[in-house]
PDB file of N, CA and C in Angstrom:
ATOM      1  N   UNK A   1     -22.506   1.227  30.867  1.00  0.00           N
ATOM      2  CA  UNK A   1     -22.813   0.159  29.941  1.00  0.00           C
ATOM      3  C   UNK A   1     -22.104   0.405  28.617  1.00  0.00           C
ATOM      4  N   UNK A   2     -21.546  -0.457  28.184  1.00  0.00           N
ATOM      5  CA  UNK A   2     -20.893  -0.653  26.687  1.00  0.00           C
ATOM      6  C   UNK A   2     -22.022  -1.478  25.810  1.00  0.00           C
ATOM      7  N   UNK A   3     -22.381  -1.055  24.265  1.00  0.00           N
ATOM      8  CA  UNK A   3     -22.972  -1.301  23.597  1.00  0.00           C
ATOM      9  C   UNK A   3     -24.160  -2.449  23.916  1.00  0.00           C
ATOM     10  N   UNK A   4     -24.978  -1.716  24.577  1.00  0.00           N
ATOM     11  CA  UNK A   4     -25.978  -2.796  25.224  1.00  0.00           C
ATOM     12  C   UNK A   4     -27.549  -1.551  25.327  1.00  0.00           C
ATOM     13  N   UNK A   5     -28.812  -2.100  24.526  1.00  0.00           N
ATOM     14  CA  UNK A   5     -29.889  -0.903  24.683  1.00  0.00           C
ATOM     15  C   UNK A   5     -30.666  -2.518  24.952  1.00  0.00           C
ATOM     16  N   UNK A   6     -32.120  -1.715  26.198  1.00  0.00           N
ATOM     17  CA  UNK A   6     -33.194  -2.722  25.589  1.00  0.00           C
ATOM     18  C   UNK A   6     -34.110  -1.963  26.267  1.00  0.00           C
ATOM     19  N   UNK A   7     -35.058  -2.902  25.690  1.00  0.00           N
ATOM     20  CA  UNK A   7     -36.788  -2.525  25.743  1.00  0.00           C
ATOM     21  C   UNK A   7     -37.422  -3.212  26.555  1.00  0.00           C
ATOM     22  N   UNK A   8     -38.770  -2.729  27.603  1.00  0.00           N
ATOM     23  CA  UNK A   8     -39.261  -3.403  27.889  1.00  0.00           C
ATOM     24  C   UNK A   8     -40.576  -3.353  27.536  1.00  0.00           C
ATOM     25  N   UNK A   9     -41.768  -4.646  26.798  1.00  0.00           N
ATOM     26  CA  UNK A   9     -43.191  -4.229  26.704  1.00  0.00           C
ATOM     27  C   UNK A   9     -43.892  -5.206  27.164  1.00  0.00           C
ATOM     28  N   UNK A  10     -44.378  -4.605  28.230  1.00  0.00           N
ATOM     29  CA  UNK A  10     -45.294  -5.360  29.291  1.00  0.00           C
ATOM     30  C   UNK A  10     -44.016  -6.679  30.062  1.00  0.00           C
ATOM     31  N   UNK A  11     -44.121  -7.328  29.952  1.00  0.00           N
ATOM     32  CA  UNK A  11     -43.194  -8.496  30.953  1.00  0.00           C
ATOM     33  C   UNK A  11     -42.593  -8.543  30.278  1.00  0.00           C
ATOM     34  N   UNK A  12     -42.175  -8.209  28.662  1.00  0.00           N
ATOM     35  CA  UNK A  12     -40.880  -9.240  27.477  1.00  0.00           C
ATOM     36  C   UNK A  12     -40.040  -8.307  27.659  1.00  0.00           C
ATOM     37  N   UNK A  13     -38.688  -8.566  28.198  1.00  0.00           N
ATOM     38  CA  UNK A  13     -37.493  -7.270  27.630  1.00  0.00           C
ATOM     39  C   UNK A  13     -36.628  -8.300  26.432  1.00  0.00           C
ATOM     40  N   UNK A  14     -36.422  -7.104  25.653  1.00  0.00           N
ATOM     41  CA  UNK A  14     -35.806  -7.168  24.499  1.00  0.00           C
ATOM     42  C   UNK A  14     -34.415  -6.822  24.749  1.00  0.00           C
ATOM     43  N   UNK A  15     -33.599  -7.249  24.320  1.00  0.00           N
ATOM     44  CA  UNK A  15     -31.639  -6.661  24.334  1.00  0.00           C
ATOM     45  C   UNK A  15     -31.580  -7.177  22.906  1.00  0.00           C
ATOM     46  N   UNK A  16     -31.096  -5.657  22.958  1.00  0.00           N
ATOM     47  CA  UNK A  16     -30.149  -5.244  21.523  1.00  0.00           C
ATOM     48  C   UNK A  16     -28.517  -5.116  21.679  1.00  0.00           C
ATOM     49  N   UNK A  17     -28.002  -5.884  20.841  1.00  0.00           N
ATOM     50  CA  UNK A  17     -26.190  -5.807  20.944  1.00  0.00           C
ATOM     51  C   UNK A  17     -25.405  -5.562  19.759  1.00  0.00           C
ATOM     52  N   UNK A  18     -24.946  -4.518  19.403  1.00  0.00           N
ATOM     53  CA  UNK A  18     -24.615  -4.813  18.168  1.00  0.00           C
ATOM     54  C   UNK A  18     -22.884  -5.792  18.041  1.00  0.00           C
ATOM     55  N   UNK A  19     -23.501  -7.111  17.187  1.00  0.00           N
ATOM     56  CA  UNK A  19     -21.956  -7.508  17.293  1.00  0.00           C
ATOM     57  C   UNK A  19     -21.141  -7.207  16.386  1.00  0.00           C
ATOM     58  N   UNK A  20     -20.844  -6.027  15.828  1.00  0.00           N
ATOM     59  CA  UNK A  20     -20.158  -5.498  14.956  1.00  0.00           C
ATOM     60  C   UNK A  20     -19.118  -5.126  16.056  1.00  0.00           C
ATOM     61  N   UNK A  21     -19.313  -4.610  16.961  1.00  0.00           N
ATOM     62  CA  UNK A  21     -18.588  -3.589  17.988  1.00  0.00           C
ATOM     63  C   UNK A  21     -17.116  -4.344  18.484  1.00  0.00           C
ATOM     64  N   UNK A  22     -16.172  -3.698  18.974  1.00  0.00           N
ATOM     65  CA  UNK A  22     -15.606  -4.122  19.835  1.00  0.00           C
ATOM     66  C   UNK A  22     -14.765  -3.214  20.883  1.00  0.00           C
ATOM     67  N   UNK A  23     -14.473  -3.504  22.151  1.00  0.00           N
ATOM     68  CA  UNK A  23     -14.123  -2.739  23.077  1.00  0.00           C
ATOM     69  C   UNK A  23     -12.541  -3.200  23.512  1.00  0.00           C
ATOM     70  N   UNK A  24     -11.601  -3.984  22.699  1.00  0.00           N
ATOM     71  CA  UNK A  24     -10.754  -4.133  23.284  1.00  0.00           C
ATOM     72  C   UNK A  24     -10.596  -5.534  24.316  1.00  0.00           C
ATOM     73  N   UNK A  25      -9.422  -5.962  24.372  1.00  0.00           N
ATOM     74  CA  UNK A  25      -9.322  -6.912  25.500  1.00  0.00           C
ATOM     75  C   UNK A  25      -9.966  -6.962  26.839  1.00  0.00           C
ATOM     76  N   UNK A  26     -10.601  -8.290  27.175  1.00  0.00           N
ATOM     77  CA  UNK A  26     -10.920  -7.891  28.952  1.00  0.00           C
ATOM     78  C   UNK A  26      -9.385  -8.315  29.607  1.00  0.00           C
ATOM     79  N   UNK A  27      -9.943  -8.160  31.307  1.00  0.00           N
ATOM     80  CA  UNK A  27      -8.889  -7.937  31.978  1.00  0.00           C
ATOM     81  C   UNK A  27      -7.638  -8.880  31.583  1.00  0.00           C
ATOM     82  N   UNK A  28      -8.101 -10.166  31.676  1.00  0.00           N
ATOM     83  CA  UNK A  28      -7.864 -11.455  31.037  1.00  0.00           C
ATOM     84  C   UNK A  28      -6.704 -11.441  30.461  1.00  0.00           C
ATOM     85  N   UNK A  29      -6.639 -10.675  29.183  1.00  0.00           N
ATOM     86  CA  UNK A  29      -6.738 -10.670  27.988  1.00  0.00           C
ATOM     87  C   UNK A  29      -6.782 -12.113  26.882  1.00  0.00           C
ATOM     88  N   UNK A  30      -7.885 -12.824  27.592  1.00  0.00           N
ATOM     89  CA  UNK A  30      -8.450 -13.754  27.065  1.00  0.00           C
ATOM     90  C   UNK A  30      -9.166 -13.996  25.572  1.00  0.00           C
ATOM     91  N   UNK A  31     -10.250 -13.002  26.155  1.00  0.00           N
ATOM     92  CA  UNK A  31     -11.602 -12.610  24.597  1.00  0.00           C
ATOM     93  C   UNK A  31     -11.408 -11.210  24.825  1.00  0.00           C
ATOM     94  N   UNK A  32     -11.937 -10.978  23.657  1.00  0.00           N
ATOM     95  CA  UNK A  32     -12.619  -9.274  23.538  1.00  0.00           C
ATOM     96  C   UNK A  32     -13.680  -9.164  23.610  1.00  0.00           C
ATOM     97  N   UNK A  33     -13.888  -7.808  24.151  1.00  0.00           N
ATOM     98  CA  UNK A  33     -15.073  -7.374  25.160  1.00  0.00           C
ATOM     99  C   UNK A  33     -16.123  -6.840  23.309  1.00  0.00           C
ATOM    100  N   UNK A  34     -17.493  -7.090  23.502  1.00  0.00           N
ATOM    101  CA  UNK A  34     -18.533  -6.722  22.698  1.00  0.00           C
ATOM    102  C   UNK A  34     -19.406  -5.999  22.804  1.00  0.00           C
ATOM    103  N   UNK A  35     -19.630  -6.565  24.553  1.00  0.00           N
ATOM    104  CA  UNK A  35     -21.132  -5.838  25.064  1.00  0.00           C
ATOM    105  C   UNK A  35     -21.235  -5.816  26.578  1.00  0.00           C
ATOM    106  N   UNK A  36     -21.119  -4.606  27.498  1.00  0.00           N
ATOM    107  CA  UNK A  36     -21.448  -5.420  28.822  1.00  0.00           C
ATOM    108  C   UNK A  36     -22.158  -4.485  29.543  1.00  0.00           C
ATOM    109  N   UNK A  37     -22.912  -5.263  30.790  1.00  0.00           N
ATOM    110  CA  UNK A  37     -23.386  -3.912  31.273  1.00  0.00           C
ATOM    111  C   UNK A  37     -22.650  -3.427  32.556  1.00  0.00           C
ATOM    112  N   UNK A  38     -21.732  -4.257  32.858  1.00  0.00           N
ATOM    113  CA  UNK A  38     -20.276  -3.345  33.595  1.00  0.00           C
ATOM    114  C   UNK A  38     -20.756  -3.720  35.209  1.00  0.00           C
ATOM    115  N   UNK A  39     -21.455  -4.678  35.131  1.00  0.00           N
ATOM    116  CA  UNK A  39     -22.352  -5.366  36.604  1.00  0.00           C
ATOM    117  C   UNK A  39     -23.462  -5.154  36.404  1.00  0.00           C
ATOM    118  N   UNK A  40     -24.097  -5.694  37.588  1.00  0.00           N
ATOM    119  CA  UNK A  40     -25.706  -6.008  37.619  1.00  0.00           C
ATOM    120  C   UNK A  40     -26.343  -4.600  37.617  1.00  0.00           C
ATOM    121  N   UNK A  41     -27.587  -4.508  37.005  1.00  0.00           N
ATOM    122  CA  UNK A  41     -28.132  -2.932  36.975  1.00  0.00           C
ATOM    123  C   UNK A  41     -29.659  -3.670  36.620  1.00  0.00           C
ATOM    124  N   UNK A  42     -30.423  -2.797  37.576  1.00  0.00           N
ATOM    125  CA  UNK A  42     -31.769  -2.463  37.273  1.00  0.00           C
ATOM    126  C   UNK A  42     -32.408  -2.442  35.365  1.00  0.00           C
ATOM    127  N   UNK A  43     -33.010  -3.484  35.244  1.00  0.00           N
ATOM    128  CA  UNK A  43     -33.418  -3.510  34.082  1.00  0.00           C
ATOM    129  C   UNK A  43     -34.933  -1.878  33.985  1.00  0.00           C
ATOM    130  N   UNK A  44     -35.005  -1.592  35.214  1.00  0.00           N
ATOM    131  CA  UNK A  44     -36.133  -0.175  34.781  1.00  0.00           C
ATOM    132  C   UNK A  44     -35.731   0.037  36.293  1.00  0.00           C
ATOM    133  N   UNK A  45     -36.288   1.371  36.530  1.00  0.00           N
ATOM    134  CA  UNK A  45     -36.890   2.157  37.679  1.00  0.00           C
ATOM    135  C   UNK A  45     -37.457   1.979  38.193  1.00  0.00           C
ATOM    136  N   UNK A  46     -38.596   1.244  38.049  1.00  0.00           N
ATOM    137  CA  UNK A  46     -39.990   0.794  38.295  1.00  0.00           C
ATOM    138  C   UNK A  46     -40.279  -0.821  38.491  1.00  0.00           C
ATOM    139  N   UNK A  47     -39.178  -1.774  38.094  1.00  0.00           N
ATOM    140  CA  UNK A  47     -38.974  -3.051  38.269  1.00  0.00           C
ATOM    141  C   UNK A  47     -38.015  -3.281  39.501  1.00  0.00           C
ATOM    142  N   UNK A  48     -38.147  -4.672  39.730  1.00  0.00           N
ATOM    143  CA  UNK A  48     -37.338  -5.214  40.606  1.00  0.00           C
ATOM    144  C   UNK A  48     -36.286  -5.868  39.799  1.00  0.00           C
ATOM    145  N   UNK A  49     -36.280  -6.396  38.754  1.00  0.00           N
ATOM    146  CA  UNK A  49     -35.773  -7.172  37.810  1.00  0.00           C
ATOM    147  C   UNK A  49     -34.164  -6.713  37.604  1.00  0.00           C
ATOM    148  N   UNK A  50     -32.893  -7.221  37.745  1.00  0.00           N
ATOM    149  CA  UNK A  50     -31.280  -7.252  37.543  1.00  0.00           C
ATOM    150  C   UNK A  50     -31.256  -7.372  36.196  1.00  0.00           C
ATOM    151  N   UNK A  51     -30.347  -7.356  35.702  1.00  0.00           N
ATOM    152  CA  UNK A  51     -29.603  -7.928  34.828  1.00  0.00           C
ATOM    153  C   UNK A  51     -28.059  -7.639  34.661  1.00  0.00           C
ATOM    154  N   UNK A  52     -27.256  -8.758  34.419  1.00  0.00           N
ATOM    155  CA  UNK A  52     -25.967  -8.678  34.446  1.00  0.00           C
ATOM    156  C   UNK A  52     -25.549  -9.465  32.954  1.00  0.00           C
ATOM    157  N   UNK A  53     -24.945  -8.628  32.226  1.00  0.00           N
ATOM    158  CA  UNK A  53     -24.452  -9.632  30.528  1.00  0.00           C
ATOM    159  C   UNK A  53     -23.083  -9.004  30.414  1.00  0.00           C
ATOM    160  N   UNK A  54     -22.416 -10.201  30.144  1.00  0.00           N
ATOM    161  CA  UNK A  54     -21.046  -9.870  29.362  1.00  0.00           C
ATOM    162  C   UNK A  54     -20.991 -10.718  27.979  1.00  0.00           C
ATOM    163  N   UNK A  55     -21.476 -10.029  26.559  1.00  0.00           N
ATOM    164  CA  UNK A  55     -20.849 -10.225  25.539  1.00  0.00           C
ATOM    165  C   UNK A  55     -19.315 -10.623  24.686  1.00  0.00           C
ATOM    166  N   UNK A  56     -18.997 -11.417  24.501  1.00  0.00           N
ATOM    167  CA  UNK A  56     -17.187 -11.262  24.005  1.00  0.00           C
ATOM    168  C   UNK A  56     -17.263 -12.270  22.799  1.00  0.00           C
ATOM    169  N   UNK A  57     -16.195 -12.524  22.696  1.00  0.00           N
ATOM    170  CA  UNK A  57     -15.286 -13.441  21.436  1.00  0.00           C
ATOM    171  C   UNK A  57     -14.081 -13.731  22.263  1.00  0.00           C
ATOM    172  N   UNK A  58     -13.415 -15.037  21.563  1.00  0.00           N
ATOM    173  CA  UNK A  58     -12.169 -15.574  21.550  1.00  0.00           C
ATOM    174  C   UNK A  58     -11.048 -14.892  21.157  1.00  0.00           C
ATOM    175  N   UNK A  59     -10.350 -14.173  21.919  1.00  0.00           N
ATOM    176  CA  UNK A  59      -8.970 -13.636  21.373  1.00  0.00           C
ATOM    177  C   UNK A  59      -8.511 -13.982  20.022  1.00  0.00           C
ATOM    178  N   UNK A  60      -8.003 -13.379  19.298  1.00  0.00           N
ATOM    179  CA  UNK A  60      -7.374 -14.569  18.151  1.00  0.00           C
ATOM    180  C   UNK A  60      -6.000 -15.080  18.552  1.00  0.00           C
ATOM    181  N   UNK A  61      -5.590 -15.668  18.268  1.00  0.00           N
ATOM    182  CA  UNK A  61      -4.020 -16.527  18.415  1.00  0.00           C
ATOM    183  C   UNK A  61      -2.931 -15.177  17.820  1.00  0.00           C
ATOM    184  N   UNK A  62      -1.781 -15.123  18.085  1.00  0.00           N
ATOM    185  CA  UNK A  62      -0.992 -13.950  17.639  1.00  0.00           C
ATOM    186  C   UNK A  62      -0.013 -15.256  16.696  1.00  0.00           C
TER     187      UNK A  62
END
């Protein structure tokens, strides 16, 4: 996972992203990458619950 934390309390999960970050171009090189969790992953151990996020921005124009 790239810049991606969260919480869970009782049923609410929380995601934290900081968008200050950046990781560089995706494959694309479309947008730049912010936040991802790099495919679907178990939101706990103990849940059934996925989650899959890709964070980005718009390339800028050169």
């Amino acid at each position: 996972m790239k810049n991606v934390d969260w919480t869970i309390d009782g049923d609410i999960l929380t995601i934290r992203v900081d968008l200050s970050q950046s990781f560089g171009p995706s494959a694309s090189g479309k947008t730049i990458i912010i936040a991802s969790t790099e495919g679907n992953v178990a939101v706990a151990s103990d849940r059934d619950e996925k989650i899959g996020l890709n964070v980005y921005r718009p390339r800028e124009p050169r």
